[in-house]
Protein backbone atom coordinates (compact mmCIF):
# COMPACT_ATOMS: atom_id res chain seq x y z
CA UNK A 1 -6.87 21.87 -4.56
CA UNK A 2 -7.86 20.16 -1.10
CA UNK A 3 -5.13 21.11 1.65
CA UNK A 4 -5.57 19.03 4.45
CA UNK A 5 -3.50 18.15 7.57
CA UNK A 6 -1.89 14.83 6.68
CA UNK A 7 -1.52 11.47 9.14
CA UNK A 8 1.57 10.23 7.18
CA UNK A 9 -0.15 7.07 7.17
CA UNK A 10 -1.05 6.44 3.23
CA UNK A 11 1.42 5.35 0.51
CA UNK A 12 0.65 8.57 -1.44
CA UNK A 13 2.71 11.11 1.20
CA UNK A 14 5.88 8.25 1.78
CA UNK A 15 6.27 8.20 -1.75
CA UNK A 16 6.33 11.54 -2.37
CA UNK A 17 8.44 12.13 0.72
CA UNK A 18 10.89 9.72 -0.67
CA UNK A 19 11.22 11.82 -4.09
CA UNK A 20 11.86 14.66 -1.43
CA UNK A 21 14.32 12.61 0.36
CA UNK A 22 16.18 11.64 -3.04
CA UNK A 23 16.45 14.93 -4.13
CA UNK A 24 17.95 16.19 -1.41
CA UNK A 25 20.65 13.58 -1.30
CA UNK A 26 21.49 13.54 -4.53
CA UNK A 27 22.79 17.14 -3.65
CA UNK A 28 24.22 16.94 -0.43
CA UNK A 29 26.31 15.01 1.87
CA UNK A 30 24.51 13.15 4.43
CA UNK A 31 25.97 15.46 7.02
CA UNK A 32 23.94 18.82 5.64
CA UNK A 33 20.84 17.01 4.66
CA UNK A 34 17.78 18.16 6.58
CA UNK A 35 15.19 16.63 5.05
CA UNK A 36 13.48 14.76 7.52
CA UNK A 37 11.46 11.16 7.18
CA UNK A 38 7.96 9.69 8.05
CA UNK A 39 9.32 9.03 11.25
CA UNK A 40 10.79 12.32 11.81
CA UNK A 41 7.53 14.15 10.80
CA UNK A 42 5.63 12.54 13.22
CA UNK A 43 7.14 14.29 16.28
CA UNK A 44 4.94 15.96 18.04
CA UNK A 45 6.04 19.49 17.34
CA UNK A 46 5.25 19.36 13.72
CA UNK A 47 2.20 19.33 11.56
CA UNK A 48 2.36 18.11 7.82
CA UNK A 49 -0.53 19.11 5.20
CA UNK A 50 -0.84 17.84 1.79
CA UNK A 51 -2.04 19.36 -1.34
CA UNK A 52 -4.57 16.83 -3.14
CA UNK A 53 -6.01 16.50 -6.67
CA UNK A 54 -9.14 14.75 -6.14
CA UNK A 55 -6.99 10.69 -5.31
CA UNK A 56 -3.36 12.36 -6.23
CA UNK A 57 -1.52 13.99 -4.07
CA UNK A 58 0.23 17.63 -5.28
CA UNK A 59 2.43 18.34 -2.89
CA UNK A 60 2.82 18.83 0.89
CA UNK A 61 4.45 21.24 3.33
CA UNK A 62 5.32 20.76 7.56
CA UNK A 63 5.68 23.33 10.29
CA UNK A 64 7.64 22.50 13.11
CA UNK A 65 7.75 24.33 16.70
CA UNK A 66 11.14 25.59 17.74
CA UNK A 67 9.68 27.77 20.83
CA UNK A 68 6.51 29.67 21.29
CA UNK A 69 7.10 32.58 18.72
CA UNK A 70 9.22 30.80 16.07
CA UNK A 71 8.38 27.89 13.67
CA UNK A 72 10.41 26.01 11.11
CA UNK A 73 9.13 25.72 7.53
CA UNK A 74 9.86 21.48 6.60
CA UNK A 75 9.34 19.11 3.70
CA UNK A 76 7.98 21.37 1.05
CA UNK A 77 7.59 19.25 -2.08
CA UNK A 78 5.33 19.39 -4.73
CA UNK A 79 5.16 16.26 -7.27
CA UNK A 80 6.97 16.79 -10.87
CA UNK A 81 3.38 16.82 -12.46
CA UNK A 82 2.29 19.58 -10.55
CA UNK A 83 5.11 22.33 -10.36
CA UNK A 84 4.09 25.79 -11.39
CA UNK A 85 0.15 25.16 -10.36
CA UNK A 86 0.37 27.02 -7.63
CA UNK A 87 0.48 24.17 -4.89
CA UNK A 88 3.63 25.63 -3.30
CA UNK A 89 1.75 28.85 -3.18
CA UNK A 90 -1.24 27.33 -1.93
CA UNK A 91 0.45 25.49 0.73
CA UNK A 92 2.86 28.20 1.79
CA UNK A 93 -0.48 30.66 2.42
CA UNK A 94 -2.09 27.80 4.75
CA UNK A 95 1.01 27.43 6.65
CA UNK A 96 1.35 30.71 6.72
CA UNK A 97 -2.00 31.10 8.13
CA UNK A 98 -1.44 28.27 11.01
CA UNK A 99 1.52 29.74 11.75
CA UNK A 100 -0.48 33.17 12.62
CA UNK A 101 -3.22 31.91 14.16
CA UNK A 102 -0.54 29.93 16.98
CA UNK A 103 0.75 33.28 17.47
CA UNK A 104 4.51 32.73 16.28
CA UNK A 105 6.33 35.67 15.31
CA UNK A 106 8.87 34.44 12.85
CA UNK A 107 8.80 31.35 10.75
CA UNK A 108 12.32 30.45 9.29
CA UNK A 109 13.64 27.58 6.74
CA UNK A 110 16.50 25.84 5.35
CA UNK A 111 17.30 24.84 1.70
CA UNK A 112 20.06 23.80 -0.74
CA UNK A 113 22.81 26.72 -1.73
CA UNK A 114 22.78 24.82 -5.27
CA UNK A 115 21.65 25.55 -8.56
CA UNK A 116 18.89 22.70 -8.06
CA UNK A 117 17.21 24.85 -4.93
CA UNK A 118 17.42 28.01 -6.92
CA UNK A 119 13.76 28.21 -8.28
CA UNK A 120 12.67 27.55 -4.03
CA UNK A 121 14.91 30.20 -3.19
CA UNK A 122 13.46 32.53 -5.99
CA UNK A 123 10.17 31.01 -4.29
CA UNK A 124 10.36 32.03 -1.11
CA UNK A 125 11.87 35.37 -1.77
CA UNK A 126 9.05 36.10 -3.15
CA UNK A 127 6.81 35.29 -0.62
CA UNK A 128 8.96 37.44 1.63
CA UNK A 129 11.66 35.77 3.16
CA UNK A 130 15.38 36.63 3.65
CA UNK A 131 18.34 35.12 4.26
CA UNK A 132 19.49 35.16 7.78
CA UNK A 133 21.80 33.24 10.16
CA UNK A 134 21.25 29.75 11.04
CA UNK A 135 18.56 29.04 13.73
CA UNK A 136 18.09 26.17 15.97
CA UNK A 137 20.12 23.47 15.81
CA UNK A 138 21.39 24.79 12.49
CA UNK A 139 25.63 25.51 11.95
CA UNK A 140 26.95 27.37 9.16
CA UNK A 141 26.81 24.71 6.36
CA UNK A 142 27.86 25.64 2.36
CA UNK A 143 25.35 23.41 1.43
CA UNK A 144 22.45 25.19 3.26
CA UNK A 145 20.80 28.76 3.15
CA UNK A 146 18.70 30.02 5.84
CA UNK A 147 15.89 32.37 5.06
CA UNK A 148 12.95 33.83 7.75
CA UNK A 149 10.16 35.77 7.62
CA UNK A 150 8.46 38.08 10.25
CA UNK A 151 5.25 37.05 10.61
CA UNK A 152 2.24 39.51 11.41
CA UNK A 153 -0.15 38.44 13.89
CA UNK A 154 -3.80 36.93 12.24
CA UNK A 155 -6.83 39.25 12.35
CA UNK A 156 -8.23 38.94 15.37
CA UNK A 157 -5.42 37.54 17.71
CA UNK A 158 -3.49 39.53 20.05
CA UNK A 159 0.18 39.72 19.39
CA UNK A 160 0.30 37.27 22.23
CA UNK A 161 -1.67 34.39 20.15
CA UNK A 162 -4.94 35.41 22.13
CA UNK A 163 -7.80 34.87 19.93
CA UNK A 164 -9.80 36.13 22.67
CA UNK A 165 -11.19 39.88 21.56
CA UNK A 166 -8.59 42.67 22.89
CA UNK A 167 -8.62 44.70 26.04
């Protein structure tokens, strides 16, 4: 599996996207669906990677940056041919990895309260995560659940996001 920082510029990630995007409207109302677009990924804050199979993509996964020590877990998605492979794992652990190495201390998420979100709940339970209160922008919302995780800082950084060797 070849994780690599995506430019959401090839038909592969819009398509899959869109099967994102579907899913996520097909169970909830417009008004507590988060998912975001091509054109919302491509603010400046956040940083999409996709999970590839040689030419087909797996999967893909976005971090976005609420402050300095807190990031938002976006868009993860892995393609119907490819669930229970290990991509969601595989992409979680990179993220997880950027998210140390820029020095954020908590990384947080939202996903559907239904029965269709259950296995990504299961998921990210556990990976660690809990439920918590809404962050950011986020309101209380029946069709949402909002999990975080505390994040250790990466080997060699300073709790401060210094890579530079400690004092």
């Amino acid at each position: 599996m070849d994780i690599r920082i995506d430019a959401l510029d090839g038909p592969e990630i819009a398509h899959l996207l869109s099967a994102h995007q579907g899913l996520t409207a097909d169970d909830s109302p417009p008004e507590s669906d988060h998912a975001l677009d091509l054109d919302g990924l491509r603010a400046p804050e956040i940083t999409v990677w996709s999970a590839w199979d040689e030419t087909r993509i797996m999967g893909c996964g976005a971090l976005k940056e609420l402050d300095p020590s807190h990031a938002e877990l976006k868009s993860m998605h892995t393609a119907a041919d490819y669930r229970r492979r290990g991509v969601a794992a595989g992409l979680l652990e990179r993220m997880l990895a950027e998210a140390r190495e820029r020095g954020y201390e908590r990384l947080s998420l939202e996903t559907g309260s239904s029965d269709t979100f259950a296995a990504a709940r299961a998921f990210y339970v556990r990976h660690g995560f809990v439920e918590c209160p809404p962050f950011g922008d986020y309101r209380e919302d029946p069709y949402s659940v909002f999990m975080t995780l505390q994040l250790a800082p990466a080997e060699g950084t300073r709790p401060d996001g210094d890579k530079s060797a400690p004092n």
